[in-house]
C-alpha atoms as a PDB file:
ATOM      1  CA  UNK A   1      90.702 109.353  97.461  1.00  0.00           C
ATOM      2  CA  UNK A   2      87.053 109.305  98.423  1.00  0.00           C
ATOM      3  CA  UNK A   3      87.032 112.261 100.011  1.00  0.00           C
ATOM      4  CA  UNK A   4      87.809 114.321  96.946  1.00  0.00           C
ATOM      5  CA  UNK A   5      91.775 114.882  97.386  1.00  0.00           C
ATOM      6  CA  UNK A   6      92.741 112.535  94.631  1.00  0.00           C
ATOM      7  CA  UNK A   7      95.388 114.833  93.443  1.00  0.00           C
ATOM      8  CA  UNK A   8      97.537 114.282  96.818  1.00  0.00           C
ATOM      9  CA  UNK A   9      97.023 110.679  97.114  1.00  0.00           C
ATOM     10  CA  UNK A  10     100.855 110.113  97.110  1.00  0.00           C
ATOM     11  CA  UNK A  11     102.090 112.642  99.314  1.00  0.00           C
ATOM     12  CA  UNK A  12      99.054 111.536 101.616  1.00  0.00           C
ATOM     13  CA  UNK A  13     100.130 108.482 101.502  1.00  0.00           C
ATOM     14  CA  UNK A  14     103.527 109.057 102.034  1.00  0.00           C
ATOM     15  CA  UNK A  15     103.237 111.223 104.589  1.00  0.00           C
ATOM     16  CA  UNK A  16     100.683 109.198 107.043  1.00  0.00           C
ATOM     17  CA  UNK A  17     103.801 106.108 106.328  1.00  0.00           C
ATOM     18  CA  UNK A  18     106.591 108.401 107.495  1.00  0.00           C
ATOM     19  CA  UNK A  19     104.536 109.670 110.851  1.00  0.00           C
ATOM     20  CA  UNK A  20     103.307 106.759 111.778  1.00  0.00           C
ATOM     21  CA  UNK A  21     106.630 104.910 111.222  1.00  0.00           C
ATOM     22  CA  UNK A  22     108.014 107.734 113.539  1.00  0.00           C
ATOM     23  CA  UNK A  23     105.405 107.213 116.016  1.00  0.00           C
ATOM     24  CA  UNK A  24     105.938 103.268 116.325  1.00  0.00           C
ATOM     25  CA  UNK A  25     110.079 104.565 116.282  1.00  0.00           C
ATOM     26  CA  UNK A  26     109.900 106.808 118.374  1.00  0.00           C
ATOM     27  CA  UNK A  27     107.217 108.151 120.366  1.00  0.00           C
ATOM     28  CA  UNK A  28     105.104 105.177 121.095  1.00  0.00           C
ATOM     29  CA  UNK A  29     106.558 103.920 124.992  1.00  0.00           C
ATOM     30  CA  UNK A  30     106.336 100.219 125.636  1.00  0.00           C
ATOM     31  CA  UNK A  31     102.372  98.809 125.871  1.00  0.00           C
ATOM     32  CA  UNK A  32     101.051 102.231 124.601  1.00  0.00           C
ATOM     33  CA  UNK A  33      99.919 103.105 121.070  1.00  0.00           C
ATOM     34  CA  UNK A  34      99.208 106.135 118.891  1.00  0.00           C
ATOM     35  CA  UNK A  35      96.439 107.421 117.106  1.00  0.00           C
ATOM     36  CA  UNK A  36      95.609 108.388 112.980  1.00  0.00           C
ATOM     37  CA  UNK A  37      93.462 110.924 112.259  1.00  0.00           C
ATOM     38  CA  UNK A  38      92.410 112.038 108.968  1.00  0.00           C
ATOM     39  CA  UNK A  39      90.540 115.330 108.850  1.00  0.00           C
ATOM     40  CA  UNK A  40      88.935 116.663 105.757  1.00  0.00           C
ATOM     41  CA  UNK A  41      87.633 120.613 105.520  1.00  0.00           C
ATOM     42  CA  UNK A  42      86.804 121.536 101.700  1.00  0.00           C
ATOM     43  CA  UNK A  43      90.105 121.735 100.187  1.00  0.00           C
ATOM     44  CA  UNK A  44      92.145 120.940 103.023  1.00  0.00           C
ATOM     45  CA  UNK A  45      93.238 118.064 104.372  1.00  0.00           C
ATOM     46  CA  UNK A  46      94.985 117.329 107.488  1.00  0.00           C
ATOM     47  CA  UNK A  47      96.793 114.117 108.957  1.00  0.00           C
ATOM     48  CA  UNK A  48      97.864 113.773 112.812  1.00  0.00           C
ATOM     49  CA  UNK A  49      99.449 111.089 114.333  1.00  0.00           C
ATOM     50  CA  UNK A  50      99.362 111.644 118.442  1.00  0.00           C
ATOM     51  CA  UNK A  51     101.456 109.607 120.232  1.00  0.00           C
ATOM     52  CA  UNK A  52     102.897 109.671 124.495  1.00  0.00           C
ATOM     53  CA  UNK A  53     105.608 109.544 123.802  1.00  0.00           C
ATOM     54  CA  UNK A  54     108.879 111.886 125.005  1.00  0.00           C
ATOM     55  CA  UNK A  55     110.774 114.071 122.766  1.00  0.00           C
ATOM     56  CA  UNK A  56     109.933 116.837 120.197  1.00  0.00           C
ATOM     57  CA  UNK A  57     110.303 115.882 116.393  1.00  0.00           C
ATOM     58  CA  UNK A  58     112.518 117.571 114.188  1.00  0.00           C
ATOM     59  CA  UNK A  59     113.171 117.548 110.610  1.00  0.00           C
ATOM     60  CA  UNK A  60     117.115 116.204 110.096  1.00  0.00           C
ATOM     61  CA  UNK A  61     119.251 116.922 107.208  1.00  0.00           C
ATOM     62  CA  UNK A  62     121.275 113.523 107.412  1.00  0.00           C
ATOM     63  CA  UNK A  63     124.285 113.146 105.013  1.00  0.00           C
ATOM     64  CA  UNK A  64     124.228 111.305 101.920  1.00  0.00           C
ATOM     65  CA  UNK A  65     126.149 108.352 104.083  1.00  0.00           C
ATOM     66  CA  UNK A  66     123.212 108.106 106.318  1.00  0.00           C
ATOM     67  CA  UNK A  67     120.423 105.793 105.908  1.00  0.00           C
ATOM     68  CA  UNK A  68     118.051 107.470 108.681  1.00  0.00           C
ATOM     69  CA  UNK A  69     116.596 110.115 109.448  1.00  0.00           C
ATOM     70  CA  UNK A  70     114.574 111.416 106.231  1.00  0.00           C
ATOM     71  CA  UNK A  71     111.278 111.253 107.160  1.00  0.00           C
ATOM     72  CA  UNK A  72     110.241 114.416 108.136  1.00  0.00           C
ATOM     73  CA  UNK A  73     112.780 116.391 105.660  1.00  0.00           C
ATOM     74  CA  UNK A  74     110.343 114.121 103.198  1.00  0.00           C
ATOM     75  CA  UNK A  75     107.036 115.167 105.074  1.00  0.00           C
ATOM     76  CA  UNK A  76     107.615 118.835 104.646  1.00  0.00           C
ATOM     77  CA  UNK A  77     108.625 118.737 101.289  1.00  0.00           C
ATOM     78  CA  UNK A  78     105.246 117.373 100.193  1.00  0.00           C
ATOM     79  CA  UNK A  79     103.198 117.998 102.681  1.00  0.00           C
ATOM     80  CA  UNK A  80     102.022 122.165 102.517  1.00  0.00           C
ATOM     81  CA  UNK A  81     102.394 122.995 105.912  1.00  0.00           C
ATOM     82  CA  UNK A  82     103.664 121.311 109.428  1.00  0.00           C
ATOM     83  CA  UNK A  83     103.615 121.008 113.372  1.00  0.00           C
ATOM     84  CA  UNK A  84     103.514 119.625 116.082  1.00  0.00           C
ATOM     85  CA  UNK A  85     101.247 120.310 118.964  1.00  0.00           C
ATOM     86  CA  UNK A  86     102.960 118.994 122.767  1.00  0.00           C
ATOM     87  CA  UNK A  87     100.463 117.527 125.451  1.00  0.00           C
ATOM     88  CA  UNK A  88     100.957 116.035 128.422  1.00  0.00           C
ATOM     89  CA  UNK A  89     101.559 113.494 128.071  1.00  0.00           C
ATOM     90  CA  UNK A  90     103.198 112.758 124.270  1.00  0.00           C
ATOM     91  CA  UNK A  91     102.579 115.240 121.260  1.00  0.00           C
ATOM     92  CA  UNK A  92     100.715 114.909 118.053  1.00  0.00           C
ATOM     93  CA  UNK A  93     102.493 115.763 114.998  1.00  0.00           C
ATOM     94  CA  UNK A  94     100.112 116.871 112.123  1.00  0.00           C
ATOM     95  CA  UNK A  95     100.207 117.877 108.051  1.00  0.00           C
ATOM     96  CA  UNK A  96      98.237 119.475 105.833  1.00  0.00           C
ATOM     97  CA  UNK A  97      97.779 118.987 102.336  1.00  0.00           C
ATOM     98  CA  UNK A  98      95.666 121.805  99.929  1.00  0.00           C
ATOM     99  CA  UNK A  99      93.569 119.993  97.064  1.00  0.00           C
ATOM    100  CA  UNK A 100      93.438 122.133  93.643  1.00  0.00           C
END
């Protein structure tokens, strides 16, 4: 990645899929939208996705029968940290990923 976090490019990448995909899913009302941000600090780099939408995301544990409901579980396993930050309206749910 240009901004020197080439070692994460796949869990980046993976990550900004899954929380967007939520966002369009989930949190994004009819005739709204949500935003991407990408936020780079030295060796830290942070994704959020905010979005108006109701609800409070939370990572599932869906049984091997299920075919939803991963995305988080697979944002916080690669991802090195988490959250979500509620506004009014809609939330923005963020990760962060540490370059070596």
């Amino acid at each position: 990645m240009e901004w020197g976090h080439a070692d994460r490019h796949d869990d980046v990448r993976l990550c900004v899929s899954e929380l967007a995909t939520n966002a369009v899913l989930h949190g994004v009302p009819p005739g709204r939208e949500f935003c991407l941000s990408v936020v780079a600090d030295g060796s830290l780099l942070r994704v959020e996705v905010r979005d108006s939408g109701d609800g409070h995301p939370r990572v599932l544990y869906p049984g091997t029968e299920e075919c939803r409901g991963r995305g988080l579980l697979l944002v916080t396993s690669v991802a090195d940290d988490f959250g979500v930050v509620v506004h009014n309206p809609g939330k923005t749910v963020w990760a962060e990923f540490k370059s070596d």
